[in-house]
N, C-alpha and C. Protein backbone atom coordinates (compact mmCIF):
# COMPACT_ATOMS: atom_id res chain seq x y z
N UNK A 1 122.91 117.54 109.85
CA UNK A 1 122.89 116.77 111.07
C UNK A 1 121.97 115.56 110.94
N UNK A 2 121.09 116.24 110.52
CA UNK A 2 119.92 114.62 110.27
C UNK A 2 120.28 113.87 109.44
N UNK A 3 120.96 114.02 108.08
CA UNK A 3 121.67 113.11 106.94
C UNK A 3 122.24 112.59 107.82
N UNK A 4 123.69 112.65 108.44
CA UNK A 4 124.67 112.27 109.18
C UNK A 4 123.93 111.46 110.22
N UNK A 5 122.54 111.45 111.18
CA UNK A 5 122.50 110.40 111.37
C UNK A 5 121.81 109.15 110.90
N UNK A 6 121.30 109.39 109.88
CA UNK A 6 120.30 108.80 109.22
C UNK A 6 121.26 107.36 108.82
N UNK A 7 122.33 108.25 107.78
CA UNK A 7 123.69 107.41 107.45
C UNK A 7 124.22 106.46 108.66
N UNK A 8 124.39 106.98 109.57
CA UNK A 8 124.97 106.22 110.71
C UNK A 8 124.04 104.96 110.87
N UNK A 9 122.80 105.38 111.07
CA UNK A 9 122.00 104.23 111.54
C UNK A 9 121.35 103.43 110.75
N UNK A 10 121.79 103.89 109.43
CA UNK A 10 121.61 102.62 108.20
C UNK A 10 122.91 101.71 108.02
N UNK A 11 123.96 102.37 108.70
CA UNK A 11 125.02 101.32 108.30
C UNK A 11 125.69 100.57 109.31
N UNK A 12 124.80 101.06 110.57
CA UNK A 12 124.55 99.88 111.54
C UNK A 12 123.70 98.72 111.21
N UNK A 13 122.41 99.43 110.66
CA UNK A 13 121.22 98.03 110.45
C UNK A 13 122.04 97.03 109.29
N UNK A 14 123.03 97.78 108.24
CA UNK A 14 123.12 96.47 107.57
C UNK A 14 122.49 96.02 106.42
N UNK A 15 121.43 96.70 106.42
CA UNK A 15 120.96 96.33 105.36
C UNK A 15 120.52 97.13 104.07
N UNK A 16 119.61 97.26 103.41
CA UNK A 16 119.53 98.23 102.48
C UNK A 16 117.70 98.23 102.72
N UNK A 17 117.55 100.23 102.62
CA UNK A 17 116.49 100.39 102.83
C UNK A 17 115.47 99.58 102.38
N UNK A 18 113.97 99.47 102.52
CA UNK A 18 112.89 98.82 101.81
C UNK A 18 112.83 99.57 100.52
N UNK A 19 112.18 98.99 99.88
CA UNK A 19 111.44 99.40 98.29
C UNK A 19 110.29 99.91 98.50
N UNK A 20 109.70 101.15 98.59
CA UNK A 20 108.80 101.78 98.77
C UNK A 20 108.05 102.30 97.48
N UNK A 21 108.69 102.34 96.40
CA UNK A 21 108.05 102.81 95.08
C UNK A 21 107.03 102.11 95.00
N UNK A 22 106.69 100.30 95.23
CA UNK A 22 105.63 99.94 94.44
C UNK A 22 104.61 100.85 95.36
N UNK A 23 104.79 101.17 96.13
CA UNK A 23 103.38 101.71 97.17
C UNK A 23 102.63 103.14 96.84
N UNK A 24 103.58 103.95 95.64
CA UNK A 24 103.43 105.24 95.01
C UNK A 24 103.25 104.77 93.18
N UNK A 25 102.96 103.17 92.98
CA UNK A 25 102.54 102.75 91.86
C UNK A 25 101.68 103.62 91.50
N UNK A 26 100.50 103.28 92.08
CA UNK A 26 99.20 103.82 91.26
C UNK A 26 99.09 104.75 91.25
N UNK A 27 100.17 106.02 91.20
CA UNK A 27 100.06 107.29 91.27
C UNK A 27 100.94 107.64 89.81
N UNK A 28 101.41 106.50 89.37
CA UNK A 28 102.52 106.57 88.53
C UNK A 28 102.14 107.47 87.04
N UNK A 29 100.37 107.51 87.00
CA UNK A 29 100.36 108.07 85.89
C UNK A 29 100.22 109.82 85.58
N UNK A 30 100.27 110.46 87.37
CA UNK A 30 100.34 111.36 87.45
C UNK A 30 101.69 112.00 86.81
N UNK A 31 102.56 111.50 86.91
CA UNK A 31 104.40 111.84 86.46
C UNK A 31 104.44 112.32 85.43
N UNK A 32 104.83 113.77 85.16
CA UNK A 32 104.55 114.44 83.77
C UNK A 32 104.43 116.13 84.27
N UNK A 33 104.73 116.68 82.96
CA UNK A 33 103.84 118.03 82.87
C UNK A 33 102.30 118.61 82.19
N UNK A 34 101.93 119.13 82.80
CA UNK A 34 100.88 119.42 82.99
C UNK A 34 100.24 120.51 82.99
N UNK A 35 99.15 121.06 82.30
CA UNK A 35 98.76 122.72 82.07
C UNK A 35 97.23 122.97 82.56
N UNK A 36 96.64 123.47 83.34
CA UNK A 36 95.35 123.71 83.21
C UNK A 36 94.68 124.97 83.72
N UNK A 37 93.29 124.56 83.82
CA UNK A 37 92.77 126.33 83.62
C UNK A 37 91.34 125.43 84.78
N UNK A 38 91.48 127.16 86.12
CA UNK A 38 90.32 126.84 86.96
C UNK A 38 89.82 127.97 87.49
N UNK A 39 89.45 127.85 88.12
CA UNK A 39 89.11 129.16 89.59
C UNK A 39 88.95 128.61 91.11
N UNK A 40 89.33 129.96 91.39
CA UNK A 40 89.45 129.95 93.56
C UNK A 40 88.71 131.08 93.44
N UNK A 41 87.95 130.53 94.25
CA UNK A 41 86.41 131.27 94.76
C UNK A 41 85.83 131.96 93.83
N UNK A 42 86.22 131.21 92.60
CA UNK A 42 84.84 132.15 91.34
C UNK A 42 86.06 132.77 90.52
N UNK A 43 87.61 133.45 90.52
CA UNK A 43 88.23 133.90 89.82
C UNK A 43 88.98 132.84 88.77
N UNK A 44 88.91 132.86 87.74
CA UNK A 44 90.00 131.77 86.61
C UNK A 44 91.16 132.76 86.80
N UNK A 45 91.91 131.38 86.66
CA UNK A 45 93.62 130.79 86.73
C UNK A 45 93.68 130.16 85.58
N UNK A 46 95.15 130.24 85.20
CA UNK A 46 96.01 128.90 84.78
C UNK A 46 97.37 128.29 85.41
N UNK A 47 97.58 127.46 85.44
CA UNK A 47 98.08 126.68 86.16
C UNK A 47 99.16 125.65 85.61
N UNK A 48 100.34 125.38 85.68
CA UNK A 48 101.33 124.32 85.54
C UNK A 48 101.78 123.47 86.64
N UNK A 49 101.63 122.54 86.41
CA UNK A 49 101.97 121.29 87.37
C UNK A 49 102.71 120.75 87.09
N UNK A 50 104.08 119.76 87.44
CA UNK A 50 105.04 119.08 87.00
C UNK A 50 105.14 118.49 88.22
N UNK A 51 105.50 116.65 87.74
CA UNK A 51 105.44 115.91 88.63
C UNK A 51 106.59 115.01 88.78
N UNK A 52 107.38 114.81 89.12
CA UNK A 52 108.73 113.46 88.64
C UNK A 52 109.10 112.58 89.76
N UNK A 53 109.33 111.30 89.48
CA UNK A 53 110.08 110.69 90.30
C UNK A 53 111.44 110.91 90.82
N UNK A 54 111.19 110.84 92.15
CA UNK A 54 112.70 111.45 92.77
C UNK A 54 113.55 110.66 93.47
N UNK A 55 114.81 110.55 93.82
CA UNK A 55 115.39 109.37 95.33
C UNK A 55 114.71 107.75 94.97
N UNK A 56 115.36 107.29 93.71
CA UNK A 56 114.89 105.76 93.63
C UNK A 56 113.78 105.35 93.38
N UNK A 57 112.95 106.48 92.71
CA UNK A 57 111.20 106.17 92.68
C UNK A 57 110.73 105.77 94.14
N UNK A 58 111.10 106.28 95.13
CA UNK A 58 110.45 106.73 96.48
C UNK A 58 109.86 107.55 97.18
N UNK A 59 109.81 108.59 96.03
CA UNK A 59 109.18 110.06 96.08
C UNK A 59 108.54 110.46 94.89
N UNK A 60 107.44 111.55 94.69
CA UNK A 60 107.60 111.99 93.81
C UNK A 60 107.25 113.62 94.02
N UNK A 61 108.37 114.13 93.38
CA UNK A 61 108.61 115.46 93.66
C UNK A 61 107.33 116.41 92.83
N UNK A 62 106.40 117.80 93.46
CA UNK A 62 105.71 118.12 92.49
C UNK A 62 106.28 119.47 92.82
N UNK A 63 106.17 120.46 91.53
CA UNK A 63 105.75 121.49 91.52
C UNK A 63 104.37 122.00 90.55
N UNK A 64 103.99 123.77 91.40
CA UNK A 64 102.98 124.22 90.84
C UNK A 64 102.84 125.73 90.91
N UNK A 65 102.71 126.26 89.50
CA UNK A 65 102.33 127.69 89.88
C UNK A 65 101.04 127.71 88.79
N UNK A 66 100.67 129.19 89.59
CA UNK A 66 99.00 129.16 89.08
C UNK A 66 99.33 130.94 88.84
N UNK A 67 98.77 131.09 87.88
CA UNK A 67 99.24 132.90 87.48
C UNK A 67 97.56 133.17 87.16
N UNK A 68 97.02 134.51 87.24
CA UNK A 68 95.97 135.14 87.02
C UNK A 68 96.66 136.10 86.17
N UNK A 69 96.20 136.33 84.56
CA UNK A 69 96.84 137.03 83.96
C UNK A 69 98.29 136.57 83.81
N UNK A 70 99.35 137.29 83.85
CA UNK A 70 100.76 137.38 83.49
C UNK A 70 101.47 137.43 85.34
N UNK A 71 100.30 137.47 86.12
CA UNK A 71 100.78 137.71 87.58
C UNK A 71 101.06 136.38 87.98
N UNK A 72 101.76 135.76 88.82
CA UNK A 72 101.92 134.26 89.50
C UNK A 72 100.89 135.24 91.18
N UNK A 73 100.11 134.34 90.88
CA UNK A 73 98.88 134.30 92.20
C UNK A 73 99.79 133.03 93.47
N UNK A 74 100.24 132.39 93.16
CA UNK A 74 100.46 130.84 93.73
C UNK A 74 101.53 130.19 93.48
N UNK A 75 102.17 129.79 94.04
CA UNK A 75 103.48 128.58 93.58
C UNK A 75 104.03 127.70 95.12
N UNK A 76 103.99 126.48 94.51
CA UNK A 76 104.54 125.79 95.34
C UNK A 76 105.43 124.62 94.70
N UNK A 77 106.09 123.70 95.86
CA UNK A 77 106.92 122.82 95.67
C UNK A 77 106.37 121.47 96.74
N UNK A 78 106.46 120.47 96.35
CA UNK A 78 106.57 119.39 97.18
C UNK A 78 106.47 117.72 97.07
N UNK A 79 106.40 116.79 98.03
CA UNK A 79 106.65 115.99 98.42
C UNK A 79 105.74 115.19 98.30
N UNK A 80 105.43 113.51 97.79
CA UNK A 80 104.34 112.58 97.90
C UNK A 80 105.64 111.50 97.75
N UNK A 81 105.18 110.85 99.51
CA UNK A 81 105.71 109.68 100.11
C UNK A 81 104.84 108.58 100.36
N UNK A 82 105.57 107.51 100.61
CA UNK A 82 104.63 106.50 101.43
C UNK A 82 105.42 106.53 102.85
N UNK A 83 104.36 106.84 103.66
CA UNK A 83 104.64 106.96 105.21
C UNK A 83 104.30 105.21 105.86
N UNK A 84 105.71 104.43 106.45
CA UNK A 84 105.39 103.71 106.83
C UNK A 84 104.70 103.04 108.04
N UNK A 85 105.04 104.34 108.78
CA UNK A 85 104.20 104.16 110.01
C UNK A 85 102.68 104.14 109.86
N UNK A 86 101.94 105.01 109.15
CA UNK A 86 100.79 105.00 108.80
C UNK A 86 100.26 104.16 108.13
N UNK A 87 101.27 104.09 106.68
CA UNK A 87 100.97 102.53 105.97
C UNK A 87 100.01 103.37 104.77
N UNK A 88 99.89 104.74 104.52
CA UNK A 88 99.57 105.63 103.50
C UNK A 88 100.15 106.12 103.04
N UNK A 89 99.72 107.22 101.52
CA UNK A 89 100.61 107.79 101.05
C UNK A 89 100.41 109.14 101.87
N UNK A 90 101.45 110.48 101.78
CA UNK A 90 101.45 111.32 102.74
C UNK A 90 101.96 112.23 101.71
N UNK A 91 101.61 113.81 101.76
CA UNK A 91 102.49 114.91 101.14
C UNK A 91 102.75 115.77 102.16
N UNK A 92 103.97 116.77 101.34
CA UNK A 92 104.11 117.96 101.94
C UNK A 92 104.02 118.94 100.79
N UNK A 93 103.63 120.35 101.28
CA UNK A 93 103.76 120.99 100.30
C UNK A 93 104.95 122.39 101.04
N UNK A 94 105.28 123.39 100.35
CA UNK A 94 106.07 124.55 100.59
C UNK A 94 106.13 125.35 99.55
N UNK A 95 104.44 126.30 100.13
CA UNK A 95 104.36 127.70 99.37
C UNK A 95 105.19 129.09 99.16
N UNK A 96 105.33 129.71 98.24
CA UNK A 96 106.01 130.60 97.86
C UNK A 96 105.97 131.98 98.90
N UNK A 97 105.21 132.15 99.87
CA UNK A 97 104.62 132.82 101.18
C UNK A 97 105.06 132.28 102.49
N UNK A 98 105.59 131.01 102.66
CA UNK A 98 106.01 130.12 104.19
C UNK A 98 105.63 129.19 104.26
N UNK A 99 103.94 129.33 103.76
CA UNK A 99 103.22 128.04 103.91
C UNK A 99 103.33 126.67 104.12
N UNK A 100 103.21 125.76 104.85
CA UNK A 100 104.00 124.31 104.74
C UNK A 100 102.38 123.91 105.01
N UNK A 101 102.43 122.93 104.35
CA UNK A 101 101.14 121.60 103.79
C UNK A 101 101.49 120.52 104.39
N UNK A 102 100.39 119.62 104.74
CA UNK A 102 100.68 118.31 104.95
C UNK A 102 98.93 117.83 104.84
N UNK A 103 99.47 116.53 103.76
CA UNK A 103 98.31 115.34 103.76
C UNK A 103 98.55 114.51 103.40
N UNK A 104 97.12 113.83 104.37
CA UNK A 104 97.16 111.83 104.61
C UNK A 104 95.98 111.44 103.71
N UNK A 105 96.55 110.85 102.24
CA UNK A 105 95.22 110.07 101.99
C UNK A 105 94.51 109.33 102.21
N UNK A 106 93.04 109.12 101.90
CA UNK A 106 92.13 108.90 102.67
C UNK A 106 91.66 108.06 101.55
N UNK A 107 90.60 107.06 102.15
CA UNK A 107 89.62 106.12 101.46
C UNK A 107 88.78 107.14 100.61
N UNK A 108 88.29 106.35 99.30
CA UNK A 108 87.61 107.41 98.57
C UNK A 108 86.91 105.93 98.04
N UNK A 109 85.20 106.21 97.60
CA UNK A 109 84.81 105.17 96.85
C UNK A 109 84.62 105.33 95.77
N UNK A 110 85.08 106.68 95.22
CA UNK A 110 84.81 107.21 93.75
C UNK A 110 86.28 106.71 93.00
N UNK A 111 85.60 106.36 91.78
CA UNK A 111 86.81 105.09 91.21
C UNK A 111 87.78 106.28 90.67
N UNK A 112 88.99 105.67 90.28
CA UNK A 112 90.37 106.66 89.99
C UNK A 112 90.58 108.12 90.71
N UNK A 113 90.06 108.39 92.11
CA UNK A 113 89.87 109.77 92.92
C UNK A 113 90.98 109.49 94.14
N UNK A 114 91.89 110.29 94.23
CA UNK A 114 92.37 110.09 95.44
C UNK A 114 92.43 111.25 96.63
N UNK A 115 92.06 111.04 97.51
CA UNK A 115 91.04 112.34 98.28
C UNK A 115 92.32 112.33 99.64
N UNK A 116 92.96 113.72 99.89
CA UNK A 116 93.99 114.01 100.64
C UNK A 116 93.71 115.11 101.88
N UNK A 117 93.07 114.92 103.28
CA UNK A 117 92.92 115.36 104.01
C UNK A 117 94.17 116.25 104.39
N UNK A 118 94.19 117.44 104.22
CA UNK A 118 94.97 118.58 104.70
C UNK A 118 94.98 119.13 105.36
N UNK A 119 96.13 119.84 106.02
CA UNK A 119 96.29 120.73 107.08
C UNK A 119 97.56 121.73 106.07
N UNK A 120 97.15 123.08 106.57
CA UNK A 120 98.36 124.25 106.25
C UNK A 120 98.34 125.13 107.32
N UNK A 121 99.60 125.83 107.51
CA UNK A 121 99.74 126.67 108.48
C UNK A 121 99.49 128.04 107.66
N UNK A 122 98.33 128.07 106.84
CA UNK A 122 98.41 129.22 105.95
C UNK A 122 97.75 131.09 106.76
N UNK A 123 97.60 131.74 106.55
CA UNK A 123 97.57 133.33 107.24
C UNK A 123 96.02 132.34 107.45
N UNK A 124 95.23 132.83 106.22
CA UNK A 124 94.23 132.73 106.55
C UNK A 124 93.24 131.30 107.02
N UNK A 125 92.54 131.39 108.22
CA UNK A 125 92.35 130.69 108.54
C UNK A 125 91.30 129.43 107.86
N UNK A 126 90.33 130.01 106.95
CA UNK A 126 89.12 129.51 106.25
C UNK A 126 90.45 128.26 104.93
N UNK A 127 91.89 128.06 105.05
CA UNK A 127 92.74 127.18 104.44
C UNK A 127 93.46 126.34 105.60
N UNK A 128 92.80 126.47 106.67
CA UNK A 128 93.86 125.95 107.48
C UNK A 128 93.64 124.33 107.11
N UNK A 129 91.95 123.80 106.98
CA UNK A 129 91.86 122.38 107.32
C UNK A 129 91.51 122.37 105.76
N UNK A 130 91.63 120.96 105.21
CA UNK A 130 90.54 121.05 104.59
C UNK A 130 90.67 119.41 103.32
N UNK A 131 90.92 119.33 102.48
CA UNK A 131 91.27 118.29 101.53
C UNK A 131 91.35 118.92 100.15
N UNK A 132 92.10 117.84 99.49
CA UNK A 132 92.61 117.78 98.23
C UNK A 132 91.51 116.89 97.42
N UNK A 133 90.95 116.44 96.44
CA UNK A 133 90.82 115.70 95.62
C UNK A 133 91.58 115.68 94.13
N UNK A 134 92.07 114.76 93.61
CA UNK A 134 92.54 114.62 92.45
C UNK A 134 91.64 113.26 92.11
N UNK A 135 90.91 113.49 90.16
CA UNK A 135 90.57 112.91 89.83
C UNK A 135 90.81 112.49 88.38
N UNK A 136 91.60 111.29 88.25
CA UNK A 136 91.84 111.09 86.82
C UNK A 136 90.65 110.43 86.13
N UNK A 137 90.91 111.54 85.07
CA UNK A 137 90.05 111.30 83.61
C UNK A 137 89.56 110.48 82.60
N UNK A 138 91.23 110.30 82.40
CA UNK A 138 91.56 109.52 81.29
C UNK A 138 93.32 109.71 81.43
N UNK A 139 93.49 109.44 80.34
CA UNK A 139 95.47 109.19 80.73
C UNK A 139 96.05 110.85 80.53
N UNK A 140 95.18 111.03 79.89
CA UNK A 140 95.77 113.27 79.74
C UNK A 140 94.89 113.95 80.08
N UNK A 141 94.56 113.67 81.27
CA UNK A 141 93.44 114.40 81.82
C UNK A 141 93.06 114.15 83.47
N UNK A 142 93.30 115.28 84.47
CA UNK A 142 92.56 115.21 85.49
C UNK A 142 92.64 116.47 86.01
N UNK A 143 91.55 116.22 87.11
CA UNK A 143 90.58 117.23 87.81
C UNK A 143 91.32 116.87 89.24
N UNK A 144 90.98 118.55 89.96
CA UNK A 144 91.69 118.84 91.17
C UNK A 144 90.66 119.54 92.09
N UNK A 145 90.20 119.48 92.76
CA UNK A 145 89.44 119.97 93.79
C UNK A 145 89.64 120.57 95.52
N UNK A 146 89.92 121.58 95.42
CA UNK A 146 90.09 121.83 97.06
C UNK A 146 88.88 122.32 97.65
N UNK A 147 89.27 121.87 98.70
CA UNK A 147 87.82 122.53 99.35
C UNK A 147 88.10 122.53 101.11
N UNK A 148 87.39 123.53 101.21
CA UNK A 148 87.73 123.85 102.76
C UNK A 148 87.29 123.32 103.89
N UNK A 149 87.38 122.69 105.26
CA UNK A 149 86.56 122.23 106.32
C UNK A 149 85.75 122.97 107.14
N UNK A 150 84.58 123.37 106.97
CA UNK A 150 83.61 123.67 107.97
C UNK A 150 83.68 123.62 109.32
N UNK A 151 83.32 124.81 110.74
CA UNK A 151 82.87 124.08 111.54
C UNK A 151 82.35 123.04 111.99
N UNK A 152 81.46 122.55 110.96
CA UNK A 152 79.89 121.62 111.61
C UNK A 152 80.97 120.34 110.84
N UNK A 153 81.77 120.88 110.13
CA UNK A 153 82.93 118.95 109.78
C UNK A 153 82.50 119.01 108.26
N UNK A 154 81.55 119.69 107.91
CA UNK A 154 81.11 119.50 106.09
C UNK A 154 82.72 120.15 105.55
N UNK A 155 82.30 119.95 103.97
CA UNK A 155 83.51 120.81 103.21
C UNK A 155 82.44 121.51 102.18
N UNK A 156 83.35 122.71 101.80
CA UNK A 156 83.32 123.39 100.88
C UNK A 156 84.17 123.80 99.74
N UNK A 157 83.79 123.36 98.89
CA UNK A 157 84.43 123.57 97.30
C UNK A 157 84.87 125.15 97.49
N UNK A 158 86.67 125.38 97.34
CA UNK A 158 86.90 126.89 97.06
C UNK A 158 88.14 126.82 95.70
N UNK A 159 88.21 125.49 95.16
CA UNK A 159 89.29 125.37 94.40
C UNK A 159 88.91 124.76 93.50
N UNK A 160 89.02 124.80 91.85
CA UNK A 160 88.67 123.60 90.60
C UNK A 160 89.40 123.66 89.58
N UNK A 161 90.25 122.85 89.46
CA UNK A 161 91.34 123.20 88.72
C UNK A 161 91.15 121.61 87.26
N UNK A 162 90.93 121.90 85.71
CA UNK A 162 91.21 120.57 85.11
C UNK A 162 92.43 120.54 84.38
N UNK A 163 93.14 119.38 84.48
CA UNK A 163 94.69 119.58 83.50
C UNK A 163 94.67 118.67 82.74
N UNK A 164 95.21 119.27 81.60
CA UNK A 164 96.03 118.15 80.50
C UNK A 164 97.16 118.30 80.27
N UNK A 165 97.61 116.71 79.88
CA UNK A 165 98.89 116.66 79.81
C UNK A 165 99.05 117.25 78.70
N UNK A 166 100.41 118.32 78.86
CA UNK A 166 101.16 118.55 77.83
C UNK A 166 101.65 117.50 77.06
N UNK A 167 101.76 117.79 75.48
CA UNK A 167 102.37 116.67 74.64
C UNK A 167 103.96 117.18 74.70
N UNK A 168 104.55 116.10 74.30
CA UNK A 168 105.99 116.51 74.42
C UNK A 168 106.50 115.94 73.15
């Protein structure tokens, strides 16, 4: 239903959507697979990430699972747009449990860091608010940081994840 009107009301306007990729440029070097090793709340993980351009380089699609041992602890799928109303980039995520994610990045003054204020509708509540950081390294290499929102508005580190790119 929503395709169908989406279609309709693009081929009234006439024209052809905007170009939104350059605005998910500087993210461009994230695009790849990816392997790394962390811990949530003190336990080590490993972790695969895969990232690709999707829909015209207007998206870029991620997935992620994180296994403890031979077990998958974690997996998700999702979404990094540029939201034009906001005039930022924006994700979604959709965990292997229901979970649905959403974040608006945020100003960061730490150079190559891009810091993603979150919300999840997750069980537990101490994930509901909180942010993302991703920090590149070098070109095969970055760091991931979650951390949770406080009452008093502070955060707390409950996530540290570092990856390298797989060679291919």
């Amino acid at each position: 239903m929503i395709v169908m009107a989406t279609l309709v009301a693009m081929a009234f306007q006439g024209d052809a959507p905007p170009d939104t990729s350059a605005n998910l440029k500087e993210l461009e070097w994230i695009v790849g697979a990816w392997e790394g090793e962390g811990t949530l709340q003190g336990n080590a993980f490993t972790a695969t990430a895969t990232y690709e351009w999707t829909l015209n380089k207007c998206f870029i699609k991620s997935t992620f699972v994180a296994k403890m041992g031979d077990q998958v602890m974690w997996q998700d799928s999702g979404v990094w747009g540029w939201d034009r109303d906001k005039k930022k980039i924006v994700f979604f995520s959709f965990g292997m449990d229901g979970t649905i994610g959403t974040g608006d990045r945020m100003e960061s003054k730490e150079k190559d860091a891009w810091v993603f204020e979150t919300k999840l509708n997750a069980v537990d509540p101490e994930w509901r608010e909180g942010r993302a950081v991703l920090k590149k390294v070098d070109a095969d290499t970055y760091t991931e940081r979650g951390e949770t929102k406080k009452k008093d508005g502070t955060y707390s580190p409950i996530l540290e994840v570092t990856y390298k790119r797989k060679k291919k």
